[in-house]
PDB file of N, CA and C in Angstrom:
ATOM      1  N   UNK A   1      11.913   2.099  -7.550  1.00  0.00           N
ATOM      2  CA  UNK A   1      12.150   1.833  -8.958  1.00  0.00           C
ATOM      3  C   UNK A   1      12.722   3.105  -9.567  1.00  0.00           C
ATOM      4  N   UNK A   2      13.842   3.177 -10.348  1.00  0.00           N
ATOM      5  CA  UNK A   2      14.133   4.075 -10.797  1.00  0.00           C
ATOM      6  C   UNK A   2      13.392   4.389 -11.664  1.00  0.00           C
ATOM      7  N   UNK A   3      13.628   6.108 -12.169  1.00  0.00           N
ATOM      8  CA  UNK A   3      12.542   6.244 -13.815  1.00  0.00           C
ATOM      9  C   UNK A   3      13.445   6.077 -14.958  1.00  0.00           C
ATOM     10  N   UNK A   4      14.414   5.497 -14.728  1.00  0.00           N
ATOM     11  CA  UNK A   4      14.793   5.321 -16.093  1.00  0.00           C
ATOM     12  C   UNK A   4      14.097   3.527 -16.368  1.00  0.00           C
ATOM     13  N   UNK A   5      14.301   2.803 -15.389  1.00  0.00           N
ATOM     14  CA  UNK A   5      13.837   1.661 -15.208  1.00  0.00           C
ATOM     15  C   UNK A   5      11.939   1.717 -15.940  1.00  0.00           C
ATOM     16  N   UNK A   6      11.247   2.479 -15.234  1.00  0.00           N
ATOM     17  CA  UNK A   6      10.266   2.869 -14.979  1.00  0.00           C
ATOM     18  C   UNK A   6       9.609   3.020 -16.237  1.00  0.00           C
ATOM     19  N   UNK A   7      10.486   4.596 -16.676  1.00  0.00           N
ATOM     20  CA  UNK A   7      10.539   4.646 -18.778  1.00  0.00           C
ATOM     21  C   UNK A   7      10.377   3.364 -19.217  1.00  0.00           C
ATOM     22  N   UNK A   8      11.165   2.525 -19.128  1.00  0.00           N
ATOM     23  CA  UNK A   8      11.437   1.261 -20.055  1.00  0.00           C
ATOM     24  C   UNK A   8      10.086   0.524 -20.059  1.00  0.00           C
ATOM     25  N   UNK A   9       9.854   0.499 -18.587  1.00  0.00           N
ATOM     26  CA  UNK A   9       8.428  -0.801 -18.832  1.00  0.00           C
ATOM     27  C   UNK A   9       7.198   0.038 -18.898  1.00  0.00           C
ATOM     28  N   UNK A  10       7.300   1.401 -18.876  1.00  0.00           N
ATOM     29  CA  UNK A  10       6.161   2.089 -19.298  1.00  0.00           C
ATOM     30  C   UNK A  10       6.400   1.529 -21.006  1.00  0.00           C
ATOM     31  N   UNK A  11       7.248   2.098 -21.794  1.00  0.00           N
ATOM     32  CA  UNK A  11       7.187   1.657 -23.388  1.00  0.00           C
ATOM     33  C   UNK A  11       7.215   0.214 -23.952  1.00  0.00           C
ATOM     34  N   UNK A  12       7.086  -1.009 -22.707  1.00  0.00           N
ATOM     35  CA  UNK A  12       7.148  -2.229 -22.932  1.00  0.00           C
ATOM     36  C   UNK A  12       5.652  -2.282 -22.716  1.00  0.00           C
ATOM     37  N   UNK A  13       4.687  -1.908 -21.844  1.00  0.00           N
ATOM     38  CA  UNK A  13       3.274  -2.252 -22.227  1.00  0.00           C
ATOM     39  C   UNK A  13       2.797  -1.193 -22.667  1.00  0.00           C
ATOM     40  N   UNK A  14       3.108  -0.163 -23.252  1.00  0.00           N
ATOM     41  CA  UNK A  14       2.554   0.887 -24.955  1.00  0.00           C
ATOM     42  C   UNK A  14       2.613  -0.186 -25.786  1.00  0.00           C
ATOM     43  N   UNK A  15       3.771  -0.857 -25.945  1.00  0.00           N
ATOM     44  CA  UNK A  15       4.078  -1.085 -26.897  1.00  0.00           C
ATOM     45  C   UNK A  15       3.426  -2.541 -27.707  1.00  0.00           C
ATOM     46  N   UNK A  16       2.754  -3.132 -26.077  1.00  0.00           N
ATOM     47  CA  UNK A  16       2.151  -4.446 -26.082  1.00  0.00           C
ATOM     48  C   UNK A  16       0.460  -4.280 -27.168  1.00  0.00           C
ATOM     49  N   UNK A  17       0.052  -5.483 -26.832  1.00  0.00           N
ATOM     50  CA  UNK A  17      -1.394  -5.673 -27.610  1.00  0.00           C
ATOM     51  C   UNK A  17      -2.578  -5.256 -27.025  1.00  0.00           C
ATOM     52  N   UNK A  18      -2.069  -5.518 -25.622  1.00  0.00           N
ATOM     53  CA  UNK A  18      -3.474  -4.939 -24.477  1.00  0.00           C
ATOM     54  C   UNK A  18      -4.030  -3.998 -25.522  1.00  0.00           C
ATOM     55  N   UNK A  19      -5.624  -3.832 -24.942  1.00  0.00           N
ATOM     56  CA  UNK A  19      -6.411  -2.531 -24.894  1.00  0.00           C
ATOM     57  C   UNK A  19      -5.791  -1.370 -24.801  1.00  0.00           C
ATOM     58  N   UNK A  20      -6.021  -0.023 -24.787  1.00  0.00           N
ATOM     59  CA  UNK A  20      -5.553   1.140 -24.103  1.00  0.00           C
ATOM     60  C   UNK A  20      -5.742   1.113 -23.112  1.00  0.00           C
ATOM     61  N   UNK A  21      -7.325   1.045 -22.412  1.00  0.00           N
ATOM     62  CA  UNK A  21      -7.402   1.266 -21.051  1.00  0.00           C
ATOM     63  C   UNK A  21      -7.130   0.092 -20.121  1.00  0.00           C
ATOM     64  N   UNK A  22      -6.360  -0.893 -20.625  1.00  0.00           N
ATOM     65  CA  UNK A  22      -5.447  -2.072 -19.546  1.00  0.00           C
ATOM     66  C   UNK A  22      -4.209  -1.901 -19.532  1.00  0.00           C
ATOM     67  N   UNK A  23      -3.995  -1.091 -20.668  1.00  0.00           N
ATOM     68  CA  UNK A  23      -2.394  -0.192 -21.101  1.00  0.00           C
ATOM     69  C   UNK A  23      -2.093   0.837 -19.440  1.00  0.00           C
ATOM     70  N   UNK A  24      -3.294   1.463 -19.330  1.00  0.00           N
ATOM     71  CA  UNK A  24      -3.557   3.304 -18.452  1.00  0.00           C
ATOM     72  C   UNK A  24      -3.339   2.053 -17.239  1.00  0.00           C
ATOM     73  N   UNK A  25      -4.104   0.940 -17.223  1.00  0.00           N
ATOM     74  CA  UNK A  25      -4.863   0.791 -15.579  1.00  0.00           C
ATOM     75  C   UNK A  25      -3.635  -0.192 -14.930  1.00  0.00           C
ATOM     76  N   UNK A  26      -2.273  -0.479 -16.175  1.00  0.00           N
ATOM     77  CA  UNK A  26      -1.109  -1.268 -15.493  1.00  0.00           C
ATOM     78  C   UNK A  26      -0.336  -0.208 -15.398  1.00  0.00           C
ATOM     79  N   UNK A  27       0.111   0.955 -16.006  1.00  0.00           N
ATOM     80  CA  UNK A  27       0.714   2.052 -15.581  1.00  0.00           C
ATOM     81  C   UNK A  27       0.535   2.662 -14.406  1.00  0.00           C
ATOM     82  N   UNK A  28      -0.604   2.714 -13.897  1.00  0.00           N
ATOM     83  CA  UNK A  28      -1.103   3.343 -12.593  1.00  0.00           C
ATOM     84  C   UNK A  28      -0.746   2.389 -11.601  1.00  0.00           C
ATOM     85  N   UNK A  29      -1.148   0.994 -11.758  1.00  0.00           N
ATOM     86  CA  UNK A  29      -0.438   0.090 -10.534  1.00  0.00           C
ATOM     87  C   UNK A  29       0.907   0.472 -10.376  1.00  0.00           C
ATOM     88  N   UNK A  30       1.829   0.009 -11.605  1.00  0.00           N
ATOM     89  CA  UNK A  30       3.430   0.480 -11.578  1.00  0.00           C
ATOM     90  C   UNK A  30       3.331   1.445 -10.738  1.00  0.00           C
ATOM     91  N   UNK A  31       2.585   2.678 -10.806  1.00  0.00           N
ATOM     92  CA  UNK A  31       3.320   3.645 -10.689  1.00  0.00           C
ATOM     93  C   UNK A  31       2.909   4.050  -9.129  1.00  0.00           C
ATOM     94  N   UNK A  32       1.353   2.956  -8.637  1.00  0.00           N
ATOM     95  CA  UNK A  32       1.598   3.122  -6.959  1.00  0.00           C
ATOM     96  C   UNK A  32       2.589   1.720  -6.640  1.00  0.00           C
ATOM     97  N   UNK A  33       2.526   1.006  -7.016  1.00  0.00           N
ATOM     98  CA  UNK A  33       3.840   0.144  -6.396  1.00  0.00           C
ATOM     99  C   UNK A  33       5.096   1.175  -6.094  1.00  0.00           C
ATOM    100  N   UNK A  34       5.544   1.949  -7.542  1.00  0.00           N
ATOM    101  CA  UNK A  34       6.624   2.666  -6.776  1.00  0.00           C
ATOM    102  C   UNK A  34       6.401   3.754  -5.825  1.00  0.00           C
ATOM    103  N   UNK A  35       5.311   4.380  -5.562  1.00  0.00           N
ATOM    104  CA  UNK A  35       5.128   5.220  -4.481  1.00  0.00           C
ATOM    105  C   UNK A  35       5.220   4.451  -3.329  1.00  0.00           C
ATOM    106  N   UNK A  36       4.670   3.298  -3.212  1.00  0.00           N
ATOM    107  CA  UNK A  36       4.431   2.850  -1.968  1.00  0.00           C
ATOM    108  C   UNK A  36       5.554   2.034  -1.630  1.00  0.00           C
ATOM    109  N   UNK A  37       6.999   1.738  -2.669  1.00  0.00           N
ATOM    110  CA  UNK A  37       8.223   1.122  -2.367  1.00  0.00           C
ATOM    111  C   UNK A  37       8.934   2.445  -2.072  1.00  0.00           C
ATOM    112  N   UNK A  38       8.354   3.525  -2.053  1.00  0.00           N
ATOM    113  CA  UNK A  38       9.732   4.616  -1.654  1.00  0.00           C
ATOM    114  C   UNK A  38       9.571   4.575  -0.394  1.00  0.00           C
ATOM    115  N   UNK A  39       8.456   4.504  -0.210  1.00  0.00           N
ATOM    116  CA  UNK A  39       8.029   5.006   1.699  1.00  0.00           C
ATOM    117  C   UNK A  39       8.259   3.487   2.559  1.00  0.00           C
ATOM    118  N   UNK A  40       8.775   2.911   1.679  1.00  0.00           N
ATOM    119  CA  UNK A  40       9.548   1.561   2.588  1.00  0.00           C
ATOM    120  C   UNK A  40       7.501   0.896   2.960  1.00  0.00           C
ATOM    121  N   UNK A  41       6.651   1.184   1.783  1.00  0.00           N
ATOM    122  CA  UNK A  41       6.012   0.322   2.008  1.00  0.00           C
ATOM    123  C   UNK A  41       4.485   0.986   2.771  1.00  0.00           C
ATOM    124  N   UNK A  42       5.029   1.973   3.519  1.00  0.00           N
ATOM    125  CA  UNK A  42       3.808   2.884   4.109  1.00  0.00           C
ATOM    126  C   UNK A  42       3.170   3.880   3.629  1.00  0.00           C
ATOM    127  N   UNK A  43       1.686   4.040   3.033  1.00  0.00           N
ATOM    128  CA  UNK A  43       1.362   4.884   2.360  1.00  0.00           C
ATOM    129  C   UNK A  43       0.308   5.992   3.429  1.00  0.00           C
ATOM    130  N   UNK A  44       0.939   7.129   2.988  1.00  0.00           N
ATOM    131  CA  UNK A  44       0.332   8.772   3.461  1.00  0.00           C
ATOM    132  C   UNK A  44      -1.657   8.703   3.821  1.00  0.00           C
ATOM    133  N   UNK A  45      -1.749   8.891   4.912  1.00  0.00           N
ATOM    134  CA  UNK A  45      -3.045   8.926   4.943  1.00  0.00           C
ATOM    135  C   UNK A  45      -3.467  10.175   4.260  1.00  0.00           C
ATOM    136  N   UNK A  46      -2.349  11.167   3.908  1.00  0.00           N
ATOM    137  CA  UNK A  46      -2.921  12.472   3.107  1.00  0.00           C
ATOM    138  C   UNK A  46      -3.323  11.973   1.823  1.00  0.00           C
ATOM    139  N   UNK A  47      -2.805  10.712   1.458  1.00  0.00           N
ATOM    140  CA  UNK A  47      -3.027   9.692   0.140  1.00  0.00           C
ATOM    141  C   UNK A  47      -3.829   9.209  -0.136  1.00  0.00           C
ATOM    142  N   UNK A  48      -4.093   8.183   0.839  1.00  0.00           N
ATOM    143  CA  UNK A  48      -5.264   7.082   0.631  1.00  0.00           C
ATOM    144  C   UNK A  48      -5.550   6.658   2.048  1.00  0.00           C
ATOM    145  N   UNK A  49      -6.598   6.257   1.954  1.00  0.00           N
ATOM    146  CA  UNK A  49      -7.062   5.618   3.722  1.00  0.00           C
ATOM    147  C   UNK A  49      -7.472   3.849   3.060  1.00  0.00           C
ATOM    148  N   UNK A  50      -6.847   2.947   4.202  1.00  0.00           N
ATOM    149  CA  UNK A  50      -7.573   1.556   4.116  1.00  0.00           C
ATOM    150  C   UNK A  50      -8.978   1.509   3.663  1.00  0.00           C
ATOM    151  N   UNK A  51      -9.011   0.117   3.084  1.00  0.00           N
ATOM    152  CA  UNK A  51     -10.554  -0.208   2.884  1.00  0.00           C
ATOM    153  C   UNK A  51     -10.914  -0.230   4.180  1.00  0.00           C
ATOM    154  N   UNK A  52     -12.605  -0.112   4.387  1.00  0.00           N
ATOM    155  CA  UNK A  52     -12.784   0.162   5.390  1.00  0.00           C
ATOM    156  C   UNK A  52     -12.863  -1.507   5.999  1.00  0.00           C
ATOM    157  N   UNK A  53     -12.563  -1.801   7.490  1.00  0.00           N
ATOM    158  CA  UNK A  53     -12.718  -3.194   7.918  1.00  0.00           C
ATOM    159  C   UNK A  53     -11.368  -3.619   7.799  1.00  0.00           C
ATOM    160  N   UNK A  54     -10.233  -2.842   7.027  1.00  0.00           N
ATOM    161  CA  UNK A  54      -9.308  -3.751   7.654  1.00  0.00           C
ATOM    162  C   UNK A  54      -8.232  -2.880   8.613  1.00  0.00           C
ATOM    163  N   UNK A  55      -7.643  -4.639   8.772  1.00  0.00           N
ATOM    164  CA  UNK A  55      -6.242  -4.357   9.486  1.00  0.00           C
ATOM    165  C   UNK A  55      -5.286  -3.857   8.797  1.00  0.00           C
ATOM    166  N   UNK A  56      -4.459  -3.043   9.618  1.00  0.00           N
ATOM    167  CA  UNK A  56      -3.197  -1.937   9.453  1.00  0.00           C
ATOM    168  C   UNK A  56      -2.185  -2.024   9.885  1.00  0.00           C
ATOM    169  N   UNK A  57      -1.305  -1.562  10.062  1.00  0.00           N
ATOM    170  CA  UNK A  57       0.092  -1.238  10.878  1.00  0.00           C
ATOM    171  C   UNK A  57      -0.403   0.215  10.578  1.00  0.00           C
ATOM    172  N   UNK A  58      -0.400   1.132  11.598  1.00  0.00           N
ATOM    173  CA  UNK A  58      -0.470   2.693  11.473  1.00  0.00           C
ATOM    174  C   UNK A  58       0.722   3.013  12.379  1.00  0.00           C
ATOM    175  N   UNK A  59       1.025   4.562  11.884  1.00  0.00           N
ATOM    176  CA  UNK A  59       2.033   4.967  12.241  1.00  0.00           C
ATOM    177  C   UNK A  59       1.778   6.872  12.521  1.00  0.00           C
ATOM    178  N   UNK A  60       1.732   6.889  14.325  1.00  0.00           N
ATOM    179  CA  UNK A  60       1.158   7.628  14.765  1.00  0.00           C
ATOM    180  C   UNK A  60       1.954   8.911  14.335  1.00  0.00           C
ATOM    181  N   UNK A  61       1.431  10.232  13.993  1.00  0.00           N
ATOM    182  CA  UNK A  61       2.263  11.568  13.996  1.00  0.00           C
ATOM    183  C   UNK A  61       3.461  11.219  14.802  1.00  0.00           C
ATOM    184  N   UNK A  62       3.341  10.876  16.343  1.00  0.00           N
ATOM    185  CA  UNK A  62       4.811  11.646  16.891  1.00  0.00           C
ATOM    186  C   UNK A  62       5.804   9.895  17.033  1.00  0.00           C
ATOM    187  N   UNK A  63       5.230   8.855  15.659  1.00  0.00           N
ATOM    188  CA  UNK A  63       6.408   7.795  15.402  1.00  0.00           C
ATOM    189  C   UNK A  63       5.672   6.644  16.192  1.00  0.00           C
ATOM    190  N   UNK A  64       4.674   6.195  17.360  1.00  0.00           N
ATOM    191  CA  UNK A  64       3.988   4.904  17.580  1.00  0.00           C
ATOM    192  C   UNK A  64       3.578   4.265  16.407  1.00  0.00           C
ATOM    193  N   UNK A  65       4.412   3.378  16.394  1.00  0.00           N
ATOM    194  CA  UNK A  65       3.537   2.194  15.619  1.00  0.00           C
ATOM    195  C   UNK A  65       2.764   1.317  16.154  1.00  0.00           C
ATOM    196  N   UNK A  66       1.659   0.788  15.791  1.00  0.00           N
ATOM    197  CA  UNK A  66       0.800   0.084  16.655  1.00  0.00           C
ATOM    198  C   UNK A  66      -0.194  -0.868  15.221  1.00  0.00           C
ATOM    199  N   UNK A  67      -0.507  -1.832  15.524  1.00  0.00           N
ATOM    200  CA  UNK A  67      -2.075  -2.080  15.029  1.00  0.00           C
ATOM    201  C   UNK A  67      -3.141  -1.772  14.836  1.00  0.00           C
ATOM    202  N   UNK A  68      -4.024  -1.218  14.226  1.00  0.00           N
ATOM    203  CA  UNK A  68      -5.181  -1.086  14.189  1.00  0.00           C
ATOM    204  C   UNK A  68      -5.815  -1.464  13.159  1.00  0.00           C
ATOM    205  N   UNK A  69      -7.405  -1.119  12.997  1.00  0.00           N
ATOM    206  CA  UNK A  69      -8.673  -1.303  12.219  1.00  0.00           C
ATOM    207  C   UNK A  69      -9.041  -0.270  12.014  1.00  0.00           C
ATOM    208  N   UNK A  70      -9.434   0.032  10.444  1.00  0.00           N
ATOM    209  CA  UNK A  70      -9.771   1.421   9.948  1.00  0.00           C
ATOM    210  C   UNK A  70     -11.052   0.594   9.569  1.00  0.00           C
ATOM    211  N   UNK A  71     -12.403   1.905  10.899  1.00  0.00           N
ATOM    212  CA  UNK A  71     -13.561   1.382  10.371  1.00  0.00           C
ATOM    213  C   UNK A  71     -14.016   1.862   9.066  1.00  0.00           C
ATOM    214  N   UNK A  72     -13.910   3.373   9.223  1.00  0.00           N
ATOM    215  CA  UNK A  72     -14.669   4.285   8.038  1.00  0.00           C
ATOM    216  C   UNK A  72     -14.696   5.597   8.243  1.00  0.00           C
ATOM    217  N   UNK A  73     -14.598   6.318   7.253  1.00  0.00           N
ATOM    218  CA  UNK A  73     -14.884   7.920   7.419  1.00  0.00           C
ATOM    219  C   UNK A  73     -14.009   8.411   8.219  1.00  0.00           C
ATOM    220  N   UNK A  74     -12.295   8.110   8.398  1.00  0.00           N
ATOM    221  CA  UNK A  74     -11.211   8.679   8.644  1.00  0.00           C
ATOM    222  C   UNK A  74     -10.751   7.892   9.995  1.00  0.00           C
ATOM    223  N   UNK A  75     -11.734   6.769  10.942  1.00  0.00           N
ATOM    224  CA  UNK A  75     -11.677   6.494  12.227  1.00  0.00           C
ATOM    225  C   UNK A  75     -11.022   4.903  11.705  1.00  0.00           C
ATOM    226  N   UNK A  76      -9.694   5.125  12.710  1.00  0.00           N
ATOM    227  CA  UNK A  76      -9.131   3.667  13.148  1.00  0.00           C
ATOM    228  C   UNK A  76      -9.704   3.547  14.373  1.00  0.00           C
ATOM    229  N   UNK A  77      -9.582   2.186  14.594  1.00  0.00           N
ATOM    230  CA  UNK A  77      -9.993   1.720  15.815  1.00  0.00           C
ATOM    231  C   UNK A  77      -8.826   0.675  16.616  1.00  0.00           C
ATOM    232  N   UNK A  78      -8.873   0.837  17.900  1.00  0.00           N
ATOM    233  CA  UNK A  78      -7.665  -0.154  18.473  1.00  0.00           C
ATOM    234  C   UNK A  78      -8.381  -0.149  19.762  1.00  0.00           C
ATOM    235  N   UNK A  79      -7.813   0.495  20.987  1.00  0.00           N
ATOM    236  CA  UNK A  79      -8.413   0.224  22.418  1.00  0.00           C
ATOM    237  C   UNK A  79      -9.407   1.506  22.492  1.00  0.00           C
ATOM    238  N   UNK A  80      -8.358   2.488  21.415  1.00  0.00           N
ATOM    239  CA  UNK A  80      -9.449   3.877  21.884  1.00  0.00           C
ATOM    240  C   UNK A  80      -9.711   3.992  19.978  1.00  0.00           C
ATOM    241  N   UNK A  81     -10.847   4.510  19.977  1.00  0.00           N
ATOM    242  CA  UNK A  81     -10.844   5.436  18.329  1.00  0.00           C
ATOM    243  C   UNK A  81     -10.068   6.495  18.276  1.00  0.00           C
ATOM    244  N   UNK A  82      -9.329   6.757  17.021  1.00  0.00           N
ATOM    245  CA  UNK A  82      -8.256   7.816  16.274  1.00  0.00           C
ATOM    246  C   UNK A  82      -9.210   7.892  15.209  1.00  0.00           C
ATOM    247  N   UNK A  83      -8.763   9.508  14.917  1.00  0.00           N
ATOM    248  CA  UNK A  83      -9.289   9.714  13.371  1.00  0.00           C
ATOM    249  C   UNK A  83      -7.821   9.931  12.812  1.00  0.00           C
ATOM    250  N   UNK A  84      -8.255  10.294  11.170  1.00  0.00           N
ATOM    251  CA  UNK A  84      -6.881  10.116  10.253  1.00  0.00           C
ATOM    252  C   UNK A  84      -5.844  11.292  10.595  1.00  0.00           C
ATOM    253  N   UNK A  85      -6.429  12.160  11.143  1.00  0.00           N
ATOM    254  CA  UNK A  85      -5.599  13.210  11.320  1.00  0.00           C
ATOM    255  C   UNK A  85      -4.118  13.085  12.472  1.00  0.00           C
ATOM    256  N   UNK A  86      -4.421  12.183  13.487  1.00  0.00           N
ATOM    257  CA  UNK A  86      -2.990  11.900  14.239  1.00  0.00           C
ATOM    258  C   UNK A  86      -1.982  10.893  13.323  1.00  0.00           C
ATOM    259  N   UNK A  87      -2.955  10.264  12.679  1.00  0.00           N
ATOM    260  CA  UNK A  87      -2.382   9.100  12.261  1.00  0.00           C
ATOM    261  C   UNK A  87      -1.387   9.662  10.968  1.00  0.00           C
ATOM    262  N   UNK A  88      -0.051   9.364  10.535  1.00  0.00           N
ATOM    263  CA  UNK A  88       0.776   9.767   9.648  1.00  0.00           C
ATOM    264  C   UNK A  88       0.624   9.239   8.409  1.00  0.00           C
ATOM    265  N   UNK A  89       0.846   7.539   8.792  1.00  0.00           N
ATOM    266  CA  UNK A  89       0.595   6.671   7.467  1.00  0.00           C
ATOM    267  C   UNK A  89       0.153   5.585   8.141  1.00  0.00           C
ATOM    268  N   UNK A  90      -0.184   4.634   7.146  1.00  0.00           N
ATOM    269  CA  UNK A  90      -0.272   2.817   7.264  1.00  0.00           C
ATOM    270  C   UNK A  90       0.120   2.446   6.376  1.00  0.00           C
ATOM    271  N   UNK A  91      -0.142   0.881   6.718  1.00  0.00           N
ATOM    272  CA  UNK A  91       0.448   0.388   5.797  1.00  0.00           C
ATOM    273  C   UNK A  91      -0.074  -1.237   6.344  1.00  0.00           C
ATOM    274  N   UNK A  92      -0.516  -2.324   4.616  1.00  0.00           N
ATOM    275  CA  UNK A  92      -0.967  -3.784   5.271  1.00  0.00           C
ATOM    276  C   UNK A  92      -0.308  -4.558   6.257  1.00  0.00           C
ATOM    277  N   UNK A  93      -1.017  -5.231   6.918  1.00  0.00           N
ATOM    278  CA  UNK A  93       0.219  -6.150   7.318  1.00  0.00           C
ATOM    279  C   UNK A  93       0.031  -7.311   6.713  1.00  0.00           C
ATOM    280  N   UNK A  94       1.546  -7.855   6.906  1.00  0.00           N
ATOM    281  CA  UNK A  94       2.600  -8.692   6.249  1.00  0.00           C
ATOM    282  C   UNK A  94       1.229 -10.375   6.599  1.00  0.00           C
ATOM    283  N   UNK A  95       1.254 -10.978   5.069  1.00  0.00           N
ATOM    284  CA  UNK A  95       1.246 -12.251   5.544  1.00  0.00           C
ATOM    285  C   UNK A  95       1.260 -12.983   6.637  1.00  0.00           C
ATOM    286  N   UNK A  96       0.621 -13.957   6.923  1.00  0.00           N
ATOM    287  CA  UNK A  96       0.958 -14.400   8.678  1.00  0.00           C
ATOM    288  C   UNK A  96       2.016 -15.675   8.288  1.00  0.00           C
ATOM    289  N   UNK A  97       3.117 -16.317   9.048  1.00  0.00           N
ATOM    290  CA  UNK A  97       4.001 -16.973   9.206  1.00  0.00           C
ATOM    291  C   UNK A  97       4.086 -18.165   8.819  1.00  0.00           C
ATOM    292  N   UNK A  98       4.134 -19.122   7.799  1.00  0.00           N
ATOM    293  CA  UNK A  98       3.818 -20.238   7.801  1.00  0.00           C
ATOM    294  C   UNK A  98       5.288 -21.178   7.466  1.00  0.00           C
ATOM    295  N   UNK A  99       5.153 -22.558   8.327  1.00  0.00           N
ATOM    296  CA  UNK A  99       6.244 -22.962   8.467  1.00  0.00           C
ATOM    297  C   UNK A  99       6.328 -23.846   6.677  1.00  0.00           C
ATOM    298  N   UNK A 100       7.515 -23.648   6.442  1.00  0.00           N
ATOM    299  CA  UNK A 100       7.653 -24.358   4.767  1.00  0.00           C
ATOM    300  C   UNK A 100       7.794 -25.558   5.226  1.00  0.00           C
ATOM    301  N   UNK A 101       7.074 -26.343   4.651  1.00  0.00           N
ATOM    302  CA  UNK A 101       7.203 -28.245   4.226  1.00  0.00           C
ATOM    303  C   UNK A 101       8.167 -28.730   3.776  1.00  0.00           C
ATOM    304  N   UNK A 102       8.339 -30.239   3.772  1.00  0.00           N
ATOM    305  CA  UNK A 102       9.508 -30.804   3.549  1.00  0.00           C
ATOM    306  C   UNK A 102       9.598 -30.465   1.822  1.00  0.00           C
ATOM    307  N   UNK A 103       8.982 -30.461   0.999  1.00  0.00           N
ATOM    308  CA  UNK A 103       8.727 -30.033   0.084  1.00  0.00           C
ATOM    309  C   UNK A 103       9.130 -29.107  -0.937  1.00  0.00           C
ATOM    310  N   UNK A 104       9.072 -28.607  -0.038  1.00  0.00           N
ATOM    311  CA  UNK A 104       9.213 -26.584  -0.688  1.00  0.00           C
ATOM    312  C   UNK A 104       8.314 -25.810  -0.552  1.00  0.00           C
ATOM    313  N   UNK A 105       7.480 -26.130  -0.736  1.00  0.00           N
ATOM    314  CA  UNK A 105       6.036 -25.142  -0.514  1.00  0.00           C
ATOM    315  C   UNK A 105       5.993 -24.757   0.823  1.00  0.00           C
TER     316      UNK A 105
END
């Protein structure tokens, strides 16, 4: 998202009726949506670590991408345990596949 873009819909919910602090707490989403659209989606374990229990796409220091489960307290889990420190980033994974109906849905 650009910040000029960014500016704009920051002063479109100032400018709204919300509360203040639903004003602060949609600015902060905006503003990790755009962190996490620069990195094509993968966010810095120097950042944030998964809730604990879920699934990931991680993305090892020297570029493996793989699957895993972040139990807790910095440890993914897959065939072997990693702590956060090899690990570069993650990031959710995608929806699972569903075929569309005659419908549309």
């Amino acid at each position: 998202m650009k910040e000029e873009y960014f500016n704009k819909t920051v002063g479109v919910v100032m400018a709204s009726l919300l509360p203040q602090n639903e004003k602060r707490e949609l600015i902060d989403s905006i503003r990790a949506m755009e962190k996490e659209t620069k990195n094509n989606g993968w966010i810095p374990c120097s950042e944030r670590l998964p809730e604990d229990g879920t699934r990931v796409i991680a993305c090892f220091k020297h570029g493996l991408v793989t699957e895993l489960k972040y139990k807790s307290a910095g440890i993914f889990e897959g065939i072997n345990e990693y702590v956060a420190e090899v690990i570069d980033a993650w990031m959710p994974l995608p929806e699972p596949y569903r075929e569309e109906q005659e419908d549309g849905r």
